[in-house]
C-alpha atoms as a PDB file:
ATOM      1  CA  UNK A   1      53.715   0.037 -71.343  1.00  0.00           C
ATOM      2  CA  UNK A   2      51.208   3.438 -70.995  1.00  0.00           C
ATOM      3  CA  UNK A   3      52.155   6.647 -69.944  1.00  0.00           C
ATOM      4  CA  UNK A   4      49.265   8.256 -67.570  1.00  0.00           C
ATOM      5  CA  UNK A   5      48.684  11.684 -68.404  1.00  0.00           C
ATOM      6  CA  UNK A   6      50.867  13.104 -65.291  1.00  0.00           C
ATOM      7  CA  UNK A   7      53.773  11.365 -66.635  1.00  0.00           C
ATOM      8  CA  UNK A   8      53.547  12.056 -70.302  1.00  0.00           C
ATOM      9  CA  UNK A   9      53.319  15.652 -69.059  1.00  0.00           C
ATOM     10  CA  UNK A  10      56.272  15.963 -66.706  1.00  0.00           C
ATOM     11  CA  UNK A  11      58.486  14.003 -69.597  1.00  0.00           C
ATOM     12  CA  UNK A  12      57.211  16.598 -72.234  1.00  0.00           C
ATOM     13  CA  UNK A  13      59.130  18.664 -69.169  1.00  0.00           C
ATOM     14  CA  UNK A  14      62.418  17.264 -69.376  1.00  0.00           C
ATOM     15  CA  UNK A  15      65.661  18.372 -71.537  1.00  0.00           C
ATOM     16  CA  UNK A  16      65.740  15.336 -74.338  1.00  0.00           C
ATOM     17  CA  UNK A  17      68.689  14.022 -73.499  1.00  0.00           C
ATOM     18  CA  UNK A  18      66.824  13.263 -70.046  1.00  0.00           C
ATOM     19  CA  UNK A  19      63.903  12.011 -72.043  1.00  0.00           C
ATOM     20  CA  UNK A  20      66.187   9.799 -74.802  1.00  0.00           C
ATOM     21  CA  UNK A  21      67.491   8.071 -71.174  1.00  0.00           C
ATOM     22  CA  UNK A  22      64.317   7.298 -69.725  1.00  0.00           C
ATOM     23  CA  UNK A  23      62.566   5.989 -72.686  1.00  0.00           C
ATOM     24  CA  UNK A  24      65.039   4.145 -72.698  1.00  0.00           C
ATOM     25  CA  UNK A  25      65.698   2.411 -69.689  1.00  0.00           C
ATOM     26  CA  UNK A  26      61.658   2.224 -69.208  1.00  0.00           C
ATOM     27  CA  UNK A  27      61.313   0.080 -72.840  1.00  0.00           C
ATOM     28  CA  UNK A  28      64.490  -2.042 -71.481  1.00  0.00           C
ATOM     29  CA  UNK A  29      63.634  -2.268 -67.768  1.00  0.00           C
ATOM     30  CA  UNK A  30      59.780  -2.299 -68.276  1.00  0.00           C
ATOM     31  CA  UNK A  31      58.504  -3.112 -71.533  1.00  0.00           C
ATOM     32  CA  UNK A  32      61.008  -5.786 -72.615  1.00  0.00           C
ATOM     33  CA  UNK A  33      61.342  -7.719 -69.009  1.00  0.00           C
ATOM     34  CA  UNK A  34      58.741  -8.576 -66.434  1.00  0.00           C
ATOM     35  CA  UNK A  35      58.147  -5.281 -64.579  1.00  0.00           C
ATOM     36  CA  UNK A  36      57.121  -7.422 -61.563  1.00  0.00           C
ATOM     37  CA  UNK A  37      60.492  -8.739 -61.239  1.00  0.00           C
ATOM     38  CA  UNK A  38      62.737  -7.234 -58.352  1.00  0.00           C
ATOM     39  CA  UNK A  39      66.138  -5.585 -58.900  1.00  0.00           C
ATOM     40  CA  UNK A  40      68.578  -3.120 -57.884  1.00  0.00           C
ATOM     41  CA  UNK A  41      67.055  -0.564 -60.181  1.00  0.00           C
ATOM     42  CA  UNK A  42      63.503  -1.815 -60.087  1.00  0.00           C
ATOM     43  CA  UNK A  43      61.730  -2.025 -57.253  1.00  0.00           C
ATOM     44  CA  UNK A  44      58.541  -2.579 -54.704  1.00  0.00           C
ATOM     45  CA  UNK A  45      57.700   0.518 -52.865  1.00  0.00           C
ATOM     46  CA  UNK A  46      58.852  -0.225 -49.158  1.00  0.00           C
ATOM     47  CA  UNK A  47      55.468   1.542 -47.791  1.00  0.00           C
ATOM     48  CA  UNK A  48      51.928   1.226 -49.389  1.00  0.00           C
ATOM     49  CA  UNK A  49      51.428   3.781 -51.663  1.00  0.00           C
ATOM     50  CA  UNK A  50      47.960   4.920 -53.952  1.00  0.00           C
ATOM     51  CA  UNK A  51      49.586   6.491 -56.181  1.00  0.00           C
ATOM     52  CA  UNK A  52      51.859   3.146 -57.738  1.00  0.00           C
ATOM     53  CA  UNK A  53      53.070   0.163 -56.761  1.00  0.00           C
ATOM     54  CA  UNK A  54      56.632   0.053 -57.808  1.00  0.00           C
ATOM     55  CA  UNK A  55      59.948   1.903 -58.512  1.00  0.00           C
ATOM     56  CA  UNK A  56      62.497   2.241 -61.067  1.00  0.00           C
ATOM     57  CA  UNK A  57      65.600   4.314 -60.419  1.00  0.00           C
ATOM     58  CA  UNK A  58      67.393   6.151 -63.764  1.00  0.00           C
ATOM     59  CA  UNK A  59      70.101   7.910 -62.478  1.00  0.00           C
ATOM     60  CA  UNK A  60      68.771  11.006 -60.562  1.00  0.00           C
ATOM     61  CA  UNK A  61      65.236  10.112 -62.038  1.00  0.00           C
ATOM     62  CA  UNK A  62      62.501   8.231 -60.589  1.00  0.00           C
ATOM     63  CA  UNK A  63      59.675   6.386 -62.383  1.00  0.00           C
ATOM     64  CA  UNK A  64      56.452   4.989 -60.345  1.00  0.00           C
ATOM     65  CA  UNK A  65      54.406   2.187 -61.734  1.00  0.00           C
ATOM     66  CA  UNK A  66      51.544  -0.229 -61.334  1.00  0.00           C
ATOM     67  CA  UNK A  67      51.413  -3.343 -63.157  1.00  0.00           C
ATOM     68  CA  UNK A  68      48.135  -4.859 -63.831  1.00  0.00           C
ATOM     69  CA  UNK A  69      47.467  -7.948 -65.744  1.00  0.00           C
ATOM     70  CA  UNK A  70      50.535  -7.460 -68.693  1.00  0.00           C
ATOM     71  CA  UNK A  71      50.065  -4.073 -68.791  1.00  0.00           C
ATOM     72  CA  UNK A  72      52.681  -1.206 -66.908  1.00  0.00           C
ATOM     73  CA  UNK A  73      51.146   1.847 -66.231  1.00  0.00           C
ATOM     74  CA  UNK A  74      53.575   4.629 -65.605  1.00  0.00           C
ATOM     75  CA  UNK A  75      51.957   6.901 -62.831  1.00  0.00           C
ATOM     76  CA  UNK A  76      55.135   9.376 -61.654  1.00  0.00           C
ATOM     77  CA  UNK A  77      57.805  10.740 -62.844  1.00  0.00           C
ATOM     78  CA  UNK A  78      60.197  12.530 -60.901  1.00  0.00           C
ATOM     79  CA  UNK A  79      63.553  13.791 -60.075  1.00  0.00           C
ATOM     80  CA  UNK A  80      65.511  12.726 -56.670  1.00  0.00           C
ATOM     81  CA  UNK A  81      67.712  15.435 -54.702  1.00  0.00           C
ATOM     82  CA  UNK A  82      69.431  14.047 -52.414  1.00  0.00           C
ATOM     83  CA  UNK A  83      66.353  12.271 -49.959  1.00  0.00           C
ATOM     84  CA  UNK A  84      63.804  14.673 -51.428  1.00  0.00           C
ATOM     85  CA  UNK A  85      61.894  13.533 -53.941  1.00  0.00           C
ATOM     86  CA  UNK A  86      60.655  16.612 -56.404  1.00  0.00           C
ATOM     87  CA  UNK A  87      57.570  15.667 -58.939  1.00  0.00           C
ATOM     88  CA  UNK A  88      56.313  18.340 -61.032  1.00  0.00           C
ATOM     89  CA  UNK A  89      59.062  21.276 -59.338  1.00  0.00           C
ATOM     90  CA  UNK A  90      57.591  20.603 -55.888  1.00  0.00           C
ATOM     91  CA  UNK A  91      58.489  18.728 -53.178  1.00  0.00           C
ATOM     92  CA  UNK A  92      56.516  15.432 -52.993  1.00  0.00           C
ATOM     93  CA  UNK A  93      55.937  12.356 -50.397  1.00  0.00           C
ATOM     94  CA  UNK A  94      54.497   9.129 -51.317  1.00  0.00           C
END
């Protein structure tokens, strides 16, 4: 698993117990399992997207993701607020 430089950033951003979580659930849900692989948490993006290819829901946190060959690249990560999703403090639409 890589972190892109947009979401080593907006962890760096987050209180630790926030960041303890995602590492977390990203080593279990991504690193340790096939990423590919569909689940409640961990999913295909309904709509084409450029920026990644699939989602993983940690509580109120959201992590985007492509998945080339055996290797997860984490794109995004943001927070969700009710049906707004908020990526670096600002409002964003994939």
């Amino acid at each position: 698993m890589v972190l892109g430089p947009d979401a080593t950033r907006q962890l760096r951003a987050l209180r630790a117990y926030d960041v303890t979580a995602l590492k977390d659930a990203m080593r279990r849900q991504l690193a340790d399992t096939d990423a590919t692989h569909e689940s409640q948490q961990r999913f295909r993006l309904r709509r084409p997207s450029d920026v990644a290819e699939f989602e993983l829901r940690v509580a109120k946190w959201r992590v985007f993701y492509r998945v080339k060959g055996d290797e997860v690249q984490v794109v995004l990560i943001g927070e969700k607020r009710g049906e707004k999703l908020f990526i670096d403090k600002k409002r964003f639409v994939l």
